[in-house]
C-alpha atoms as a PDB file:
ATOM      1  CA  UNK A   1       7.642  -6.887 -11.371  1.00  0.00           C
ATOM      2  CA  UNK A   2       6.672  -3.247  -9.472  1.00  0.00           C
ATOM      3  CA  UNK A   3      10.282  -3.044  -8.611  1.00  0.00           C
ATOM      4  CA  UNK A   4      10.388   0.292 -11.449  1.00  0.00           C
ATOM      5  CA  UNK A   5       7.424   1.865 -10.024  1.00  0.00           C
ATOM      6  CA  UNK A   6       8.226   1.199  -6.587  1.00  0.00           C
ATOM      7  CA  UNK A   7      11.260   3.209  -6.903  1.00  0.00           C
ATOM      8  CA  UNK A   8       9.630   6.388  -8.791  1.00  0.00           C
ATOM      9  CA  UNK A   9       6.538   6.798  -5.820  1.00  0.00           C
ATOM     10  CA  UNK A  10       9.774   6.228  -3.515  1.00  0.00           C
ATOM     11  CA  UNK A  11      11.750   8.677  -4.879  1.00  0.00           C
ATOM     12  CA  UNK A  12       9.452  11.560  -5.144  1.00  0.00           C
ATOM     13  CA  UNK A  13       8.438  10.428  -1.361  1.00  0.00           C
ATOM     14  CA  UNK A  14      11.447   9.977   0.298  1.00  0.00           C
ATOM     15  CA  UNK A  15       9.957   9.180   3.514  1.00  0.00           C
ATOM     16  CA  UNK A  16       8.438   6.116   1.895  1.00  0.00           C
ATOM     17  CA  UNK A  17      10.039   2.870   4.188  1.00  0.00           C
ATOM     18  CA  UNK A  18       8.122   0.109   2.410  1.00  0.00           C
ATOM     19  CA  UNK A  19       5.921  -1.003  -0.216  1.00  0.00           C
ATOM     20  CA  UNK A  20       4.454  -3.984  -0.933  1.00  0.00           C
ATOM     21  CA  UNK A  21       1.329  -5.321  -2.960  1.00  0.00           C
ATOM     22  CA  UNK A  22      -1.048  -7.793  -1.769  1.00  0.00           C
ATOM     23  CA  UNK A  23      -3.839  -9.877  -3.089  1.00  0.00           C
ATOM     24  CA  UNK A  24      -6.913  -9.780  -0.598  1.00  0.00           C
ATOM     25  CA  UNK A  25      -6.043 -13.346   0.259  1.00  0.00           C
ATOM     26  CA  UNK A  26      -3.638 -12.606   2.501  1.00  0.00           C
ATOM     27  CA  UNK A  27      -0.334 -13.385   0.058  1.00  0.00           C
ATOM     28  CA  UNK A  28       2.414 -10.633  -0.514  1.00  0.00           C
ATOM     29  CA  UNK A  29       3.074 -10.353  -4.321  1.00  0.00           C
ATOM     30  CA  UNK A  30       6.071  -8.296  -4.308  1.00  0.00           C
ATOM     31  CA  UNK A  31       7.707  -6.294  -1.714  1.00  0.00           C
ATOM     32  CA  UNK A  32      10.322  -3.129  -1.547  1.00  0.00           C
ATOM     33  CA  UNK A  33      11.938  -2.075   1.556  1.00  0.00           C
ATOM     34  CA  UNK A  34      13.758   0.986   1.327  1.00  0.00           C
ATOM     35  CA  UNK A  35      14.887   1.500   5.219  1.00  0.00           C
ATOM     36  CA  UNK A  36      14.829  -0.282   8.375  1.00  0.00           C
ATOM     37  CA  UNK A  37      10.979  -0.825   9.596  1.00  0.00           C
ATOM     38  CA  UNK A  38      11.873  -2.109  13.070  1.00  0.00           C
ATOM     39  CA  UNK A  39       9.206  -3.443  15.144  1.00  0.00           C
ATOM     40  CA  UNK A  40       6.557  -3.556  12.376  1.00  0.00           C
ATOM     41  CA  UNK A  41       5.349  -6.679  11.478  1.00  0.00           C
ATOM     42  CA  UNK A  42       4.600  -6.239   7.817  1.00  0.00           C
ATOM     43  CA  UNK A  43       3.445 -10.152   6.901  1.00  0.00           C
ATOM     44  CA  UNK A  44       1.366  -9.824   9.854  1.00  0.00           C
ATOM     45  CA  UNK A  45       0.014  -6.190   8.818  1.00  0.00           C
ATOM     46  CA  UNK A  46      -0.367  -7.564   5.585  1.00  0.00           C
ATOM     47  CA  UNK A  47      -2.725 -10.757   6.050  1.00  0.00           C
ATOM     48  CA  UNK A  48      -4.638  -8.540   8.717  1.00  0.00           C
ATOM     49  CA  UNK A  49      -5.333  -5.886   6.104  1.00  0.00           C
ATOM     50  CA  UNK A  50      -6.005  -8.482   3.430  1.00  0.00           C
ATOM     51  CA  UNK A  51      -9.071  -9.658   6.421  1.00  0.00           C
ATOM     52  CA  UNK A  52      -9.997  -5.932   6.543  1.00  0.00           C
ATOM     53  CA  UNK A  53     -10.005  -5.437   2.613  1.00  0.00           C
ATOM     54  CA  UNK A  54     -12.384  -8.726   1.772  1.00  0.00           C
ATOM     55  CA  UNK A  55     -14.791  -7.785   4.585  1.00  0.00           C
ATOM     56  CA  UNK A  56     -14.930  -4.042   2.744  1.00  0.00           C
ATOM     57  CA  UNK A  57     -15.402  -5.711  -0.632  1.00  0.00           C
ATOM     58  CA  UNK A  58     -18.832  -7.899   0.397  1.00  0.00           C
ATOM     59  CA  UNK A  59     -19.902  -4.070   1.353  1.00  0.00           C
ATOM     60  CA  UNK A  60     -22.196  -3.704  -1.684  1.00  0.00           C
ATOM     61  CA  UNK A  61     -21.777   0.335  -1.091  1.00  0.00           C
ATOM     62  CA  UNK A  62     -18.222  -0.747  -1.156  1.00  0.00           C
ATOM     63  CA  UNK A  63     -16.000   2.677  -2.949  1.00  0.00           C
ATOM     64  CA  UNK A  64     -14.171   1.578  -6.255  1.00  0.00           C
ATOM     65  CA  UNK A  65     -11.348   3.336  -5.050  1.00  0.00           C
ATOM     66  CA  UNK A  66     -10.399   3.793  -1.331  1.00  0.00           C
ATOM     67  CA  UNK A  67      -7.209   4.541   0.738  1.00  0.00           C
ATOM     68  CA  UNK A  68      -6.549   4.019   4.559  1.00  0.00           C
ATOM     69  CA  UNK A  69      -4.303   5.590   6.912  1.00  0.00           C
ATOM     70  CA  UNK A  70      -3.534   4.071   9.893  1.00  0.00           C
ATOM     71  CA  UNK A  71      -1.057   5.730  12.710  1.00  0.00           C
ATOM     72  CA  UNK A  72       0.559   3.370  15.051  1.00  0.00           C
ATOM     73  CA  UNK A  73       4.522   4.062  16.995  1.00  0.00           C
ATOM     74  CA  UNK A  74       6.407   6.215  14.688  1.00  0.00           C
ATOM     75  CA  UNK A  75       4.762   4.864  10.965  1.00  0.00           C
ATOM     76  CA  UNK A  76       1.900   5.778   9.338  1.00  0.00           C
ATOM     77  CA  UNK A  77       0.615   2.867   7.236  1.00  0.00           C
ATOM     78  CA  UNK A  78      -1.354   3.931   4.137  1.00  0.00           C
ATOM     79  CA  UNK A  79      -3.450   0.886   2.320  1.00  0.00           C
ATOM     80  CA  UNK A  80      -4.520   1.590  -1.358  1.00  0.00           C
ATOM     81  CA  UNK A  81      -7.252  -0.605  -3.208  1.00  0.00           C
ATOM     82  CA  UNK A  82      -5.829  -1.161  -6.456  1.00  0.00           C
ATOM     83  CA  UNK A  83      -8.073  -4.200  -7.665  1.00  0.00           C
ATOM     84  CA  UNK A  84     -11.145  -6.321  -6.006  1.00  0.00           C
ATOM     85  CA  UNK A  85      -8.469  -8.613  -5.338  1.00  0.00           C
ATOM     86  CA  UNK A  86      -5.008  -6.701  -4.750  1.00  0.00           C
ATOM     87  CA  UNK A  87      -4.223  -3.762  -2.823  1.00  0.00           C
ATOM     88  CA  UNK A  88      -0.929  -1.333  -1.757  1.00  0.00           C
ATOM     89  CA  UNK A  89       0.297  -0.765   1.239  1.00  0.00           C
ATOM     90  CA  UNK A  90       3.133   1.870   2.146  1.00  0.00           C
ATOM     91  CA  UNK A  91       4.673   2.620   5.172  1.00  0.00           C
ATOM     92  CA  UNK A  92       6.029   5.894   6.205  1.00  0.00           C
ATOM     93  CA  UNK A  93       7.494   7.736   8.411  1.00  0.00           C
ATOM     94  CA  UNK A  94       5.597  10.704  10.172  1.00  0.00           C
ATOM     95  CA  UNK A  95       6.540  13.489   8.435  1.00  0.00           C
ATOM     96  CA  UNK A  96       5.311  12.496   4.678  1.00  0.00           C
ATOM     97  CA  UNK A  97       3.266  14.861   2.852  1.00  0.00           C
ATOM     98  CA  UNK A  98      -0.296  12.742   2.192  1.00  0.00           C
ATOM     99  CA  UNK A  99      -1.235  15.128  -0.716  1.00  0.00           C
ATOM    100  CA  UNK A 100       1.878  14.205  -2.514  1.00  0.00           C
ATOM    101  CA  UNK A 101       2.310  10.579  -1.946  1.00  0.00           C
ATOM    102  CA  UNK A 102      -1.783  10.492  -2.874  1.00  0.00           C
ATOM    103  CA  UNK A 103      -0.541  12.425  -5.832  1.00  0.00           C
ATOM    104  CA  UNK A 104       1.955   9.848  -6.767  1.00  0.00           C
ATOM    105  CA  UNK A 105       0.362   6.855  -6.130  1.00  0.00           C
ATOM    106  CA  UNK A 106      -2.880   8.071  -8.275  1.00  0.00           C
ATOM    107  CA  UNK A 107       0.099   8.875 -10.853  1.00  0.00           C
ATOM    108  CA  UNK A 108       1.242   4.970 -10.911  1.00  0.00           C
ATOM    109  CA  UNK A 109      -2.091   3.538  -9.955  1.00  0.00           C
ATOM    110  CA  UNK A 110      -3.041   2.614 -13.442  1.00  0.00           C
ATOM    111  CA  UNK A 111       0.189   0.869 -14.084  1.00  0.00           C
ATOM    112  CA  UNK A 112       0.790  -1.264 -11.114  1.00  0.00           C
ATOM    113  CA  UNK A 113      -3.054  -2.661 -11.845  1.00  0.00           C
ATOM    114  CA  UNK A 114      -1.823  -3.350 -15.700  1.00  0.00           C
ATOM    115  CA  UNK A 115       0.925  -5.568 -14.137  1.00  0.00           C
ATOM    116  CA  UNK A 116      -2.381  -7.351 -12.166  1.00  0.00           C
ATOM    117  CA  UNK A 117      -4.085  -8.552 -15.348  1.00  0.00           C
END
């Protein structure tokens, strides 16, 4: 279903390992992996983030839009809210440019949240 625009924030980000959408319950929705993301734990990542994300979302000065970054062996994991209910995580390696891949996933944001409804 994101397969298209998986590949397109992957291409212009080459450094891109993984991406995957989640709903805040915890459930992967669709996954890409593009290399080998040893030692990384991604359902594990996933449901804790999904935690993370519905404890942010009873905030009621909770952001419409938010990204984290979190740093951890030789990855950088960047989570996206997309929805109240989904969100995007990517993992990278080191060396990605954050301007650009923020550039590219604001670029796509609106259309992976059309495939949502």
């Amino acid at each position: 279903m994101f397969e298209d625009i998986f590949k397109k924030i992957q291409k212009k980000n080459r450094e891109i390992k993984l991406i995957s959408v989640w709903g805040k319950d915890g459930l992967e929705l669709d996954k890409m992996v593009f290399f080998s993301t040893k030692n990384v734990d991604i359902e594990l990542v996933g449901a804790e983030m999904a935690d993370i994300i519905s404890k942010l979302n009873k905030i009621k000065t909770s952001p419409d839009s938010y990204y984290m970054k979190l740093e951890f062996d030789d990855y950088l994991l960047f989570v996206f809210k997309l929805t109240e209910d989904f969100f995007l995580i990517i993992l990278t390696g080191e060396e990605i440019i954050k301007g650009k891949l923020l550039f590219y996933v604001d670029l796509y944001k609106n259309k992976l949240i059309s495939f949502l409804n």
